[in-house]
Protein backbone atom coordinates (compact mmCIF):
# COMPACT_ATOMS: atom_id res chain seq x y z
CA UNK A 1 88.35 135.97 111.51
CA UNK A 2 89.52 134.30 107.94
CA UNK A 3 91.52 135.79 104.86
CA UNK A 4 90.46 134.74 101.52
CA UNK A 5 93.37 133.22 99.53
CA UNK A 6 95.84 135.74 98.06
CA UNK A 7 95.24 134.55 94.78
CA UNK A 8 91.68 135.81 95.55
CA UNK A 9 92.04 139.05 96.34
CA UNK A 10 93.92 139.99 93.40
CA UNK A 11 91.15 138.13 91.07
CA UNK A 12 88.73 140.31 92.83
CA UNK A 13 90.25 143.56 92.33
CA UNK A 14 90.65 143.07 88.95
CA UNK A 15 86.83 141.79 88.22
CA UNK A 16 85.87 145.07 90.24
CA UNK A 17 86.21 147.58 87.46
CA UNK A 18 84.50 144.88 85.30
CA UNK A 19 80.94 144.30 87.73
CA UNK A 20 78.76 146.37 85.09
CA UNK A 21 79.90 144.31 82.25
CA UNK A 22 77.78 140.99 81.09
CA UNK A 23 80.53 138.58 81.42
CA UNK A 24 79.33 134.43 82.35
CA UNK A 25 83.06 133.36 83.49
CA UNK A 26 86.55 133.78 84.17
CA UNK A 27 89.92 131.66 83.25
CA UNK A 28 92.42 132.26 85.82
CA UNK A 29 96.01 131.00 85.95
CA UNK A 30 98.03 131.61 89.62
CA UNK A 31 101.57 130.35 89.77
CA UNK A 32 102.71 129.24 92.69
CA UNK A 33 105.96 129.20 94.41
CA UNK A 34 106.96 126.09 96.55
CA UNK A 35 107.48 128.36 99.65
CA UNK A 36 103.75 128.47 99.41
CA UNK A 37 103.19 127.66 103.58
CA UNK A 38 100.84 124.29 104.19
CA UNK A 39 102.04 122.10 101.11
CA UNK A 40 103.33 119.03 102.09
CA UNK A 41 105.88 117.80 99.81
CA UNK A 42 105.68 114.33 98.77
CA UNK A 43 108.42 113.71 96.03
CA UNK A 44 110.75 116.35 94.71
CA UNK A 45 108.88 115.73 91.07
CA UNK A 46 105.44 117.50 92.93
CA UNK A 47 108.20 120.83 92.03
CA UNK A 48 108.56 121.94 88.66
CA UNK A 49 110.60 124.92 87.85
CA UNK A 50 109.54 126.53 91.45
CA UNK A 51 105.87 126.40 90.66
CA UNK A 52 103.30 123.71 91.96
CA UNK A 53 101.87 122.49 88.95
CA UNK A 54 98.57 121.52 91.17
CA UNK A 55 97.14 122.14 94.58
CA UNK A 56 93.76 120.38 95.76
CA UNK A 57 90.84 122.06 96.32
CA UNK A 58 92.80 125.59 95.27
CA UNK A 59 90.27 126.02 92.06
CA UNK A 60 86.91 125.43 94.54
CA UNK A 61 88.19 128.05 97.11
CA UNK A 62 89.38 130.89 94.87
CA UNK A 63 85.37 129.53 93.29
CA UNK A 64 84.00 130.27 96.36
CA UNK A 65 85.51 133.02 98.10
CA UNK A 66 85.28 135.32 94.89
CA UNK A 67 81.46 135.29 94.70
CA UNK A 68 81.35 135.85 98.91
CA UNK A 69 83.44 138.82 98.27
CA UNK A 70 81.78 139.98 95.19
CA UNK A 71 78.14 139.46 96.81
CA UNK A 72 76.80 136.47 94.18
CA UNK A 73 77.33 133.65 96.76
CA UNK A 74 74.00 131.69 97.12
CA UNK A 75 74.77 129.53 100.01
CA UNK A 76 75.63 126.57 97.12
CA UNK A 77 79.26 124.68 97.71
């Protein structure tokens, strides 16, 4: 059994209370901290203030996940 990302969760607790409303899309910003486990560190400039300015394929997951959780996935990657 799999965990969604943490980002995830928290975007999906927060669109919860907001289901009943007509809304199209969401703009999300996550920050995170280079102790974040899995990223392989290339070059100290990949580190910018403690926050990695970009992680691949983070935007498709946290995409992906939140309609499985909220029940609007269609099978579609």
């Amino acid at each position: 059994m799999t965990n969604p990302n943490c980002s995830t969760i928290m975007l999906c607790m927060a669109l919860e209370p907001l289901r009943k409303m007509a809304w199209k899309d969401v703009k999300v910003a996550t920050m995170q901290a280079i102790s974040v486990a899995g990223f392989q560190w290339r070059r100290r400039m990949d580190i910018y203030d403690n926050v990695v300015p970009y992680i691949g394929q983070e935007e498709e997951k946290m995409e992906t996940e939140t309609l499985k959780i909220m029940g609007k996935f269609d099978g579609a990657e």
